[in-house]
C-alpha atoms as a PDB file:
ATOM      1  CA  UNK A   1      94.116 124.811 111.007  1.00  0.00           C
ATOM      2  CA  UNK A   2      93.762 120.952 110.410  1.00  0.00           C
ATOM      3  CA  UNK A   3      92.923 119.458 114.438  1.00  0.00           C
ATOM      4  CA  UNK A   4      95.417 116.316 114.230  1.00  0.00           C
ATOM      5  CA  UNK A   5      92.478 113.632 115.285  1.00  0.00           C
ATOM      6  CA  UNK A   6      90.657 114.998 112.256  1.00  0.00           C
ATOM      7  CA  UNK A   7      92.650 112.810 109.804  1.00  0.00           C
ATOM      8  CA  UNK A   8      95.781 112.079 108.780  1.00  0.00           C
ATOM      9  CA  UNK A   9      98.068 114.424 106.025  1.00  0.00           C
ATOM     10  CA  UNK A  10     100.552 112.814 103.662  1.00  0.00           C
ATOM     11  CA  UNK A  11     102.388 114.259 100.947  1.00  0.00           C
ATOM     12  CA  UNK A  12     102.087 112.036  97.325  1.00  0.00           C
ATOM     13  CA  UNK A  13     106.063 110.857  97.905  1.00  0.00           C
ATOM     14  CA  UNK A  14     104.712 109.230 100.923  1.00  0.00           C
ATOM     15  CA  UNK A  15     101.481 108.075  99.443  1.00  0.00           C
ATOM     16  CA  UNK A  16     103.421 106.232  96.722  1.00  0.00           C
ATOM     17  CA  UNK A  17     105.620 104.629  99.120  1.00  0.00           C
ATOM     18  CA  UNK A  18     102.293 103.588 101.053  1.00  0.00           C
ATOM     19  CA  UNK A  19     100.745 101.960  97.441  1.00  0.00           C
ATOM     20  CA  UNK A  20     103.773 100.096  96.546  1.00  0.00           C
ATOM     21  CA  UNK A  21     103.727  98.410 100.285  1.00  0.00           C
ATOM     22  CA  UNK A  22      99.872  97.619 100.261  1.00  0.00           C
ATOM     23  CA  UNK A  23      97.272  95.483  98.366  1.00  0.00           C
ATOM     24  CA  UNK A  24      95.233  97.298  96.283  1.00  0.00           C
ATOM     25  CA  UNK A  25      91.929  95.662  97.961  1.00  0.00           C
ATOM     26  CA  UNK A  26      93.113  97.584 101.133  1.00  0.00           C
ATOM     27  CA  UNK A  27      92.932 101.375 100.244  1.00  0.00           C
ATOM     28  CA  UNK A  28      90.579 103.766  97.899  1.00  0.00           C
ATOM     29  CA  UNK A  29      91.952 107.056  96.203  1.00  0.00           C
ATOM     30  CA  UNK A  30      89.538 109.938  96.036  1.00  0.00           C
ATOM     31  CA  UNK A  31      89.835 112.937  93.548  1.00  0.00           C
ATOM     32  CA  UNK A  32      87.546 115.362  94.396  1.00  0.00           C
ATOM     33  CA  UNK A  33      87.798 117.814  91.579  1.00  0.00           C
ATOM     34  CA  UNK A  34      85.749 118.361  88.502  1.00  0.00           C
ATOM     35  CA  UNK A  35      84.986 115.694  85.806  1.00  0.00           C
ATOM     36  CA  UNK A  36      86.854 117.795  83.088  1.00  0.00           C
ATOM     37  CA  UNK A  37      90.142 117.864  85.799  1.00  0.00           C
ATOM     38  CA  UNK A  38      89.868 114.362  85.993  1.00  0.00           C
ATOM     39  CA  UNK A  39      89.445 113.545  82.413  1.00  0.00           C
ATOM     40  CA  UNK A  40      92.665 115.966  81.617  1.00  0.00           C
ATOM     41  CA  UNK A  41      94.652 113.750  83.847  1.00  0.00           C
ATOM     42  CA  UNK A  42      94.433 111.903  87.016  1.00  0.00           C
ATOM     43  CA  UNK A  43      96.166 109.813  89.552  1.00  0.00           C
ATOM     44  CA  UNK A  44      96.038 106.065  88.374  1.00  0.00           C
ATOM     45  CA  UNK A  45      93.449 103.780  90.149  1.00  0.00           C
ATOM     46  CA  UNK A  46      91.622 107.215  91.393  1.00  0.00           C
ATOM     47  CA  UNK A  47      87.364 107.317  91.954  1.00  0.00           C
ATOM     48  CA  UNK A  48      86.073 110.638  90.908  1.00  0.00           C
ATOM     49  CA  UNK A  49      84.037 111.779  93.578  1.00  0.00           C
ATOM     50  CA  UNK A  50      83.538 116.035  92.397  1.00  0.00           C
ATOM     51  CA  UNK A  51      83.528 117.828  96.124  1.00  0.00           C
ATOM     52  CA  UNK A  52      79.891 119.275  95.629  1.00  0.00           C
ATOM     53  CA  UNK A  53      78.570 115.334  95.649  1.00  0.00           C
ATOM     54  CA  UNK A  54      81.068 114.129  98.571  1.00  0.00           C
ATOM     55  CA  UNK A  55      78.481 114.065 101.127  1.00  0.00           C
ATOM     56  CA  UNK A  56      75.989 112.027  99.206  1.00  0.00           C
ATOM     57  CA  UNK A  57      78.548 109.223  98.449  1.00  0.00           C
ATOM     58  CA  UNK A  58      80.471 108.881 101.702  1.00  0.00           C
ATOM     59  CA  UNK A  59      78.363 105.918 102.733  1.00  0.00           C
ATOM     60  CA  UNK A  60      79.194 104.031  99.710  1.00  0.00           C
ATOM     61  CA  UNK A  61      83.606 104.203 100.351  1.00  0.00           C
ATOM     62  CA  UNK A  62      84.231 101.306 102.235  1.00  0.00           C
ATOM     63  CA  UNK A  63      84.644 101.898 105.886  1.00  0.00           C
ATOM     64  CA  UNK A  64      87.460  99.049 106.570  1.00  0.00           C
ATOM     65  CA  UNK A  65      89.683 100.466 104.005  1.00  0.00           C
ATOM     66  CA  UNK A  66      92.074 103.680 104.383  1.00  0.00           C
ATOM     67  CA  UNK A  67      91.419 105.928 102.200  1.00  0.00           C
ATOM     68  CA  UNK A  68      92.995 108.808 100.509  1.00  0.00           C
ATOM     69  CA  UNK A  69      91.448 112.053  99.145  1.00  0.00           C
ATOM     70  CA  UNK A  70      93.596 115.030  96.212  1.00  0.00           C
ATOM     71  CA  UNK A  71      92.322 117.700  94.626  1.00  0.00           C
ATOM     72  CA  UNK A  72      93.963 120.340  92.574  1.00  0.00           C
ATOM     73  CA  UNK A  73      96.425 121.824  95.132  1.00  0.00           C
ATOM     74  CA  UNK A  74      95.557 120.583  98.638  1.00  0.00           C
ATOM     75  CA  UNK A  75      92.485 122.812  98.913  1.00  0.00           C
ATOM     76  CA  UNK A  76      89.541 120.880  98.131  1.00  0.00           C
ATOM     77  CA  UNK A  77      91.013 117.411  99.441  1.00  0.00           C
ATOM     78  CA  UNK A  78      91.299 119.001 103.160  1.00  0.00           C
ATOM     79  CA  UNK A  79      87.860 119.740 103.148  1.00  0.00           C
ATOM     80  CA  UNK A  80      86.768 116.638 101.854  1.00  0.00           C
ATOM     81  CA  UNK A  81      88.758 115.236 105.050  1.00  0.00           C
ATOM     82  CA  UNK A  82      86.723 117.040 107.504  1.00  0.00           C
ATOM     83  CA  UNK A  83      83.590 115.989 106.046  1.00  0.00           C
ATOM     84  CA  UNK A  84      85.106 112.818 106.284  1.00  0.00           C
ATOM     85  CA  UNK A  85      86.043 112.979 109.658  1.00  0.00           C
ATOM     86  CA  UNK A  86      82.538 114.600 110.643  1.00  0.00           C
ATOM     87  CA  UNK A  87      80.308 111.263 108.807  1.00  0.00           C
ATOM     88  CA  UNK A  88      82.398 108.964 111.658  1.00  0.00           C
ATOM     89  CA  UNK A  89      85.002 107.357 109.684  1.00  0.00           C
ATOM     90  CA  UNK A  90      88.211 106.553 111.769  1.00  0.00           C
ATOM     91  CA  UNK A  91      90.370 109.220 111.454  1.00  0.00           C
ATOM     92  CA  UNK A  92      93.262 106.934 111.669  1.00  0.00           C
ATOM     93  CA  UNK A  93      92.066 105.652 108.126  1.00  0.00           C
ATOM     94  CA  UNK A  94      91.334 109.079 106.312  1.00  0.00           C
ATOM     95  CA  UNK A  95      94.007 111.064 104.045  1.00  0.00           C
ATOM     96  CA  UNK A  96      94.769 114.372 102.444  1.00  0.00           C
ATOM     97  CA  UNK A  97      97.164 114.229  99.914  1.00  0.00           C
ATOM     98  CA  UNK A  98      98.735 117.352 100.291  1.00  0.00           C
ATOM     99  CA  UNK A  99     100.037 119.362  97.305  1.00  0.00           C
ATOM    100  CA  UNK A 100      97.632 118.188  95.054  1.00  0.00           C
ATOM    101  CA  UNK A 101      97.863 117.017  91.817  1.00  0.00           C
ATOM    102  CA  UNK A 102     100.249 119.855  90.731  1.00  0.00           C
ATOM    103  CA  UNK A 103     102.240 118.202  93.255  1.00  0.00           C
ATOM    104  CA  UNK A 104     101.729 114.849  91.704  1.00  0.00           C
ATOM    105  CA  UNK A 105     102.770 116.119  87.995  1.00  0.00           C
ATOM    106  CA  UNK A 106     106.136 116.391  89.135  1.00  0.00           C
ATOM    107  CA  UNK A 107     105.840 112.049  88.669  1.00  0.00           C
ATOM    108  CA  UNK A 108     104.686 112.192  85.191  1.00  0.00           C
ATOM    109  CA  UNK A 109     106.501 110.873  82.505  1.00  0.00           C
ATOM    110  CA  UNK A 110     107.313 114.182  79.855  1.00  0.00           C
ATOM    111  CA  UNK A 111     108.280 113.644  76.335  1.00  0.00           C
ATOM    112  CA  UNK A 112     106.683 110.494  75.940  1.00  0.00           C
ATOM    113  CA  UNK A 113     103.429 109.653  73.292  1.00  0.00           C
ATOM    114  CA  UNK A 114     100.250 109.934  76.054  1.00  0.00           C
ATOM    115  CA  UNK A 115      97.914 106.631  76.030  1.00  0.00           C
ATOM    116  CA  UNK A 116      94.803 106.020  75.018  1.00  0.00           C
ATOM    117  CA  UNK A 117      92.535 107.735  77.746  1.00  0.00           C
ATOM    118  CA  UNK A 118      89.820 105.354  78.416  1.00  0.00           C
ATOM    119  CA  UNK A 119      85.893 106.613  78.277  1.00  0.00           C
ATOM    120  CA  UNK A 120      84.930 105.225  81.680  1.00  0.00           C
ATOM    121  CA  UNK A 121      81.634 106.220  80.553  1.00  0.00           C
ATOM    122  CA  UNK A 122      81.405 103.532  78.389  1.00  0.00           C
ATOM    123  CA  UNK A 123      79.370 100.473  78.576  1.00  0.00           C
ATOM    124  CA  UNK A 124      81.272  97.181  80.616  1.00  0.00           C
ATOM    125  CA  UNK A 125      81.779  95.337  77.294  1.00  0.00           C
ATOM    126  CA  UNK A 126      83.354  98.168  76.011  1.00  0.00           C
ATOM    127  CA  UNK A 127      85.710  98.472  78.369  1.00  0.00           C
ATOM    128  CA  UNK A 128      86.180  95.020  78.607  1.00  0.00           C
ATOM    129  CA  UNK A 129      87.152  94.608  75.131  1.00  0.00           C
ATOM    130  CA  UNK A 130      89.283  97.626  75.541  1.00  0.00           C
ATOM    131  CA  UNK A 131      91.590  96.353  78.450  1.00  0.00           C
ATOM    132  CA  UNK A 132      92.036  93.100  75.959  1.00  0.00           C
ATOM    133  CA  UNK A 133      93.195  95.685  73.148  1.00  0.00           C
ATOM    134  CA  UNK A 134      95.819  97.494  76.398  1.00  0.00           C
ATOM    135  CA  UNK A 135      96.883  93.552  76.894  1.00  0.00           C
ATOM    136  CA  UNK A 136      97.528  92.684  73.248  1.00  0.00           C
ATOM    137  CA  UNK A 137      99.468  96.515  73.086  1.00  0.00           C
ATOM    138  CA  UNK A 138     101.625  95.678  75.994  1.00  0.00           C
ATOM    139  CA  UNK A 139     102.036  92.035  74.597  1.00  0.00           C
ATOM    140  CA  UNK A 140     103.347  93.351  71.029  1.00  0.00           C
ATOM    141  CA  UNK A 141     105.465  96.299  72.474  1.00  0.00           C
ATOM    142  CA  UNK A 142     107.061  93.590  74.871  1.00  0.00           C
ATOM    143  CA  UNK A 143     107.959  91.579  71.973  1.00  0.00           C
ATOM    144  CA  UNK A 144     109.442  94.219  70.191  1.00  0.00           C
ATOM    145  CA  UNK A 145     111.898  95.377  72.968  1.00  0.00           C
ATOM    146  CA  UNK A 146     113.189  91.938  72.860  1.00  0.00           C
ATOM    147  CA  UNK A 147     115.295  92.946  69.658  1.00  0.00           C
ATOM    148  CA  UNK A 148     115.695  96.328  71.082  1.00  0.00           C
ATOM    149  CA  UNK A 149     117.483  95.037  74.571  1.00  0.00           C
ATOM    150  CA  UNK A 150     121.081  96.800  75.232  1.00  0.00           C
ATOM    151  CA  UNK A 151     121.888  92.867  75.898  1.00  0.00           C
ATOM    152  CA  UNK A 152     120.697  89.102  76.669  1.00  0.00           C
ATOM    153  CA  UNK A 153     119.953  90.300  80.457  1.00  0.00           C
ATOM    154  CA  UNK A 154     116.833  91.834  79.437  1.00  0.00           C
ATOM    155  CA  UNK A 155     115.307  89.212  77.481  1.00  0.00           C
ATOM    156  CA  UNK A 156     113.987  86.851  79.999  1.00  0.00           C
ATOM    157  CA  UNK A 157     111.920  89.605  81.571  1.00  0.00           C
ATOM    158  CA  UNK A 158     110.605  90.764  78.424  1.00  0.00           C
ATOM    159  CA  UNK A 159     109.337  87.340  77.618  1.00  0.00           C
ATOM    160  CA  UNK A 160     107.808  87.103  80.872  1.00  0.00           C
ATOM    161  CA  UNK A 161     106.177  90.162  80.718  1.00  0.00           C
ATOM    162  CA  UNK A 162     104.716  89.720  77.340  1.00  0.00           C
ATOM    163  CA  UNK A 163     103.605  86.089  78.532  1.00  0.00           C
ATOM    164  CA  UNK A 164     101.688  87.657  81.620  1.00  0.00           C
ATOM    165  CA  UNK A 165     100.049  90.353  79.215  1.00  0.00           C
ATOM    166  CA  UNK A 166      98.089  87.324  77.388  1.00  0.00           C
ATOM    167  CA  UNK A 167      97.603  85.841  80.720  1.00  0.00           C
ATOM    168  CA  UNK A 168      95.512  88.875  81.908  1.00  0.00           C
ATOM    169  CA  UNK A 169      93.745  89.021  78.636  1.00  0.00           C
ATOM    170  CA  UNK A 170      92.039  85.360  79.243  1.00  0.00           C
ATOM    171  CA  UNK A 171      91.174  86.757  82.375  1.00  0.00           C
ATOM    172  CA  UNK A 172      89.335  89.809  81.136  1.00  0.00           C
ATOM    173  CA  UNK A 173      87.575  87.652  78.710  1.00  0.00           C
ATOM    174  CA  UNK A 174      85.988  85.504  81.374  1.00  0.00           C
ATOM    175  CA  UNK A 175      84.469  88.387  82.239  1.00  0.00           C
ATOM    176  CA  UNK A 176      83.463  90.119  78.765  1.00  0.00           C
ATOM    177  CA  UNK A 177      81.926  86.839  77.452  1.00  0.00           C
ATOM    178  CA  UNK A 178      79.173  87.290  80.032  1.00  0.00           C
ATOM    179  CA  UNK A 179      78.701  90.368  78.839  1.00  0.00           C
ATOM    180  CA  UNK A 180      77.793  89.454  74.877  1.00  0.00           C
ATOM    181  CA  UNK A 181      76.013  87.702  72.533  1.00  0.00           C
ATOM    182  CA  UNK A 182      77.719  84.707  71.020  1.00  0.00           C
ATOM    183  CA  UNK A 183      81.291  85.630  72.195  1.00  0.00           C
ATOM    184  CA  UNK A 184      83.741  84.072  69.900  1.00  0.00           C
ATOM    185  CA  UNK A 185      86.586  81.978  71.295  1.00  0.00           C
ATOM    186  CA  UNK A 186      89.570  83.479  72.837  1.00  0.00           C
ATOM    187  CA  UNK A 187      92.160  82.843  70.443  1.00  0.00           C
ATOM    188  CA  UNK A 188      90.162  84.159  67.322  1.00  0.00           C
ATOM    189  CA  UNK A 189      89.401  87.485  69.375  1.00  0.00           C
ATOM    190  CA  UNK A 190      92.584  88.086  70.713  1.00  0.00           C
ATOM    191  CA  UNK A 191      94.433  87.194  67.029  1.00  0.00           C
ATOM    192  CA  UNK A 192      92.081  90.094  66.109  1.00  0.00           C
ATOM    193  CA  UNK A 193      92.939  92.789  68.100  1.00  0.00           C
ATOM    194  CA  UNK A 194      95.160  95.433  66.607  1.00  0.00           C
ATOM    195  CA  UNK A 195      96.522  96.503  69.962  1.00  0.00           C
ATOM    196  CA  UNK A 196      97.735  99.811  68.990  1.00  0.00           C
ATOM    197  CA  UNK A 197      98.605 102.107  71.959  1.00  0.00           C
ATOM    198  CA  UNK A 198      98.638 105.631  70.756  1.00  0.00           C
ATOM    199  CA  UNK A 199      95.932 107.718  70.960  1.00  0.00           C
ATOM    200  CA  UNK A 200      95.636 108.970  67.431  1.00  0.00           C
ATOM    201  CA  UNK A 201      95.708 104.885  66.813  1.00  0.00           C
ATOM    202  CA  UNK A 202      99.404 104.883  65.220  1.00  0.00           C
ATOM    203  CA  UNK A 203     100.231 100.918  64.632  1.00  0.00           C
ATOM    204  CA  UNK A 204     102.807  99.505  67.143  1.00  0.00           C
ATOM    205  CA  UNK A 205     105.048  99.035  64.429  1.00  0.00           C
ATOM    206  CA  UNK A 206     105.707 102.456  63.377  1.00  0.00           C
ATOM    207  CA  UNK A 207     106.287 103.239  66.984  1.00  0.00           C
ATOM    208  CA  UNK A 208     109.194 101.409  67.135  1.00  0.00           C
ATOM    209  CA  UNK A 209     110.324 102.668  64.462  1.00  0.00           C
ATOM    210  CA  UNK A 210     110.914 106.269  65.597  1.00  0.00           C
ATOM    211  CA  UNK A 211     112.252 104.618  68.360  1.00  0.00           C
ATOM    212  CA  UNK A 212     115.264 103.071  66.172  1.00  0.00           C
ATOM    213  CA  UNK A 213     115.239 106.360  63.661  1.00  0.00           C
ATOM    214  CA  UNK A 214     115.767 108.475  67.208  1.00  0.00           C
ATOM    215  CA  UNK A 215     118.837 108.113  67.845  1.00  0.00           C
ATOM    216  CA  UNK A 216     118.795 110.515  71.152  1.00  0.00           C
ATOM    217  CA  UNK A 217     116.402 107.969  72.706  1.00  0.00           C
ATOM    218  CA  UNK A 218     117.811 105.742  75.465  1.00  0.00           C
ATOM    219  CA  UNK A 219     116.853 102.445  77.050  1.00  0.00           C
ATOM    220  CA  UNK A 220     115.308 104.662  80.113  1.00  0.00           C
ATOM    221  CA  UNK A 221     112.979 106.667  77.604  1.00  0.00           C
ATOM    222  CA  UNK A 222     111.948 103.077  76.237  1.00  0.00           C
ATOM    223  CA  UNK A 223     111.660 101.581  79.744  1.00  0.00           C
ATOM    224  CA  UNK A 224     109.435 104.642  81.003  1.00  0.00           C
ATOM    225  CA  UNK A 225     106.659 104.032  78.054  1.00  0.00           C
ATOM    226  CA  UNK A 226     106.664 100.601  79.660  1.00  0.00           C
ATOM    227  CA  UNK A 227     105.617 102.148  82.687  1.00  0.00           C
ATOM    228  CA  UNK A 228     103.460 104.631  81.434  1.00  0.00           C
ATOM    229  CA  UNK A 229     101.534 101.366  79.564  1.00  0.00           C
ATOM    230  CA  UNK A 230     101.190  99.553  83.174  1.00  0.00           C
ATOM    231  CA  UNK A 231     100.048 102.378  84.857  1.00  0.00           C
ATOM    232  CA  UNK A 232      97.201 103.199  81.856  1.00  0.00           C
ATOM    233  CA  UNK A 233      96.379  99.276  82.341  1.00  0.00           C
ATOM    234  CA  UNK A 234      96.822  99.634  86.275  1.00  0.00           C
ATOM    235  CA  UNK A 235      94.400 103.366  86.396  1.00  0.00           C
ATOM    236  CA  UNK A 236      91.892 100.706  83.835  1.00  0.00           C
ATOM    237  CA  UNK A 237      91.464  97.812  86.400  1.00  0.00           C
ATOM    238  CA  UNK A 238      91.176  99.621  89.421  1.00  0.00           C
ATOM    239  CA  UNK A 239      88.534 101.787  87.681  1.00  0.00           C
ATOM    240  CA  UNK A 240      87.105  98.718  86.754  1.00  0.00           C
ATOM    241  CA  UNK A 241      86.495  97.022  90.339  1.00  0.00           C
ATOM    242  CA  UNK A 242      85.100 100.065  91.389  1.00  0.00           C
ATOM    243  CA  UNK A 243      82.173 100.061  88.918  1.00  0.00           C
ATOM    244  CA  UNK A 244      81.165  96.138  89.849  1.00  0.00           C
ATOM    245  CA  UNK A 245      81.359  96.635  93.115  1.00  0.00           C
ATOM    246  CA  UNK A 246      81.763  94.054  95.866  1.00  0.00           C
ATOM    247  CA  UNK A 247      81.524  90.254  94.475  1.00  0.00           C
ATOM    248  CA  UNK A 248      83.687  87.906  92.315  1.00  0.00           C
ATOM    249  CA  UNK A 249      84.576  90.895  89.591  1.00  0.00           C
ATOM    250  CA  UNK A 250      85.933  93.291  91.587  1.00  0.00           C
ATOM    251  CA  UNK A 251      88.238  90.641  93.352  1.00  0.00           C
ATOM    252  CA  UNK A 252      89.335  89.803  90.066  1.00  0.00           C
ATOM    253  CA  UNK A 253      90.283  92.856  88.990  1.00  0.00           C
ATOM    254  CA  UNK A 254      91.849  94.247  92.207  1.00  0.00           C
ATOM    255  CA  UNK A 255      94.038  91.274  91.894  1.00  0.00           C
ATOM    256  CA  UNK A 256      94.913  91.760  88.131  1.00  0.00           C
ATOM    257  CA  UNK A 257      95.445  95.685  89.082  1.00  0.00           C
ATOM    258  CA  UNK A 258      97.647  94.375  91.826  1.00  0.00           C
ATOM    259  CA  UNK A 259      99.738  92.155  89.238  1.00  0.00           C
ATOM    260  CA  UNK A 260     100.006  95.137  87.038  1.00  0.00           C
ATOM    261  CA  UNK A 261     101.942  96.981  90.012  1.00  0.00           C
ATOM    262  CA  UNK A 262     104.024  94.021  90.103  1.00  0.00           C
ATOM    263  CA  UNK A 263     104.721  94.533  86.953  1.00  0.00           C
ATOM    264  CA  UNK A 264     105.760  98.057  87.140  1.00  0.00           C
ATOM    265  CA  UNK A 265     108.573  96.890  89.887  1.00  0.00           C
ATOM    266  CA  UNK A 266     109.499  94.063  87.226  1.00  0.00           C
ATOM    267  CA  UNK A 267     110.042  96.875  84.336  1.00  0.00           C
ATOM    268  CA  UNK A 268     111.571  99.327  87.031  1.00  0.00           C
ATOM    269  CA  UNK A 269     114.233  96.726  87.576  1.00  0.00           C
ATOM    270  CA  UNK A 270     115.494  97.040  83.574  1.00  0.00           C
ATOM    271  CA  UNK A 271     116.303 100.751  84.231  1.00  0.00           C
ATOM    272  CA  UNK A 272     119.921 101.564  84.724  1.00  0.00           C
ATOM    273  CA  UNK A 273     121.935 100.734  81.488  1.00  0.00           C
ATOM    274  CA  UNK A 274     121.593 104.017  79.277  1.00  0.00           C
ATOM    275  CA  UNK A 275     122.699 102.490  75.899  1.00  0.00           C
ATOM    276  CA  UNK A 276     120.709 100.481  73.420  1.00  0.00           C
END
């Protein structure tokens, strides 16, 4: 039985309730399962931390921060709280999602084509140029809702939303520049991106296409691969700031992770009208 100074439970309702309320500089997400778990699925913005090596990296999670630990069913993740609680950290600041991520799958988005999973294995440039090609998606599939709106309501926050999606590309390039040889400019990189958002690489264009040619498909069905694209983008820049670690980077990319939520709430607010 869990003593209740140990640390703190929380169920992943609560959790989410707790993300959309806080900065994303202010908390870290822990999975402690396997690296073939995490690569089958995982909670956006989570560090893969595998149980067995816990106790070697507990130093490195960032004492001032509260931070959250899920594993497969609840299991794993209380355990990793009590070693958590036993290295000193305040248990005021230490979580166990409980449930899991079984518990979490009841949030996933069914039906729906599944993103690109990233290779966070990958060199920074790679990745870098990778989170332009989820900008220039997200820019194009924006673009293409605006003739697929149930009415003029919708447009202004499509355009917005496809206007930010460039904005956070410039952004990334500041950073991927430094990273190559002889970059070329912004504009003749970005104009060159395919942005395609499917794993098996389908164009954009034949996406929307089912879309129209589905005629059981509803504005929430198109609304909810919105979200699934911010949260891919979201899970990308949170990943990100972990792997540069404290400096100018990772401040960057919390904050663009933090605009991507902000986003989600912006897409969330074009659910409700079922017709398109």
């Amino acid at each position: 039985m869990i003593i209740d100074d140990e640390f703190k439970e929380i169920s992943f309702d609560a959790f989410e309730q707790y993300r959309a309320a806080n900065k994303e500089a202010d908390f870290i997400v822990v999975d402690v399962r396997q690296e073939r778990e995490y690569a089958a699925g995982h909670v956006p913005g989570a560090k893969l931390i595998p149980l067995n090596t816990l106790g070697n990296h507990l130093s490195e999670l960032a004492l001032d921060k509260d931070l959250f630990f899920y594993c497969h069913s609840g299991a794993r993740s209380e355990v990793a709280g009590i070693m958590a609680a036993e290295s000193g950290r305040d248990a005021q600041k230490t979580y166990n999602i409980t449930g899991g991520f079984l518990s979490y799958q009841g949030h996933s988005l069914e039906g729906f084509p599944r993103l690109q999973v990233f290779d966070y294995q990958e060199s920074d440039d790679r990745l870098l140029y990778q989170a332009m090609e989820l900008e220039k998606a997200a820019e194009r599939f924006y673009e293409s809702l605006l003739s697929f709106a149930p009415d003029e309501n919708f447009i202004a926050p499509l355009e917005q939303l496809s206007k930010a999606e460039i904005a956070h590309a410039r952004t990334i390039y500041s950073y991927w520049k430094k990273s190559v040889e002889n970059p070329v400019p912004f504009e003749e990189l970005y104009g060159s991106l395919k942005g395609d958002i499917l794993e098996n690489g389908r164009p954009l264009s034949d996406v929307m296409t089912d879309l129209y040619a589905n005629k059981k498909v509803t504005w929430t069905d198109v609304i909810e691969m919105a979200l699934s694209i911010e949260i891919q983008a979201y899970d990308l820049y949170r990943t990100m700031a972990d792997r540069r670690g404290q400096g100018e980077a990772q401040d960057a990319f919390l904050s663009i992770a933090q605009m991507e939520k902000s986003h989600m709430k912006l897409v969330a607010k074009m659910l409700g009208d079922d017709t398109i």
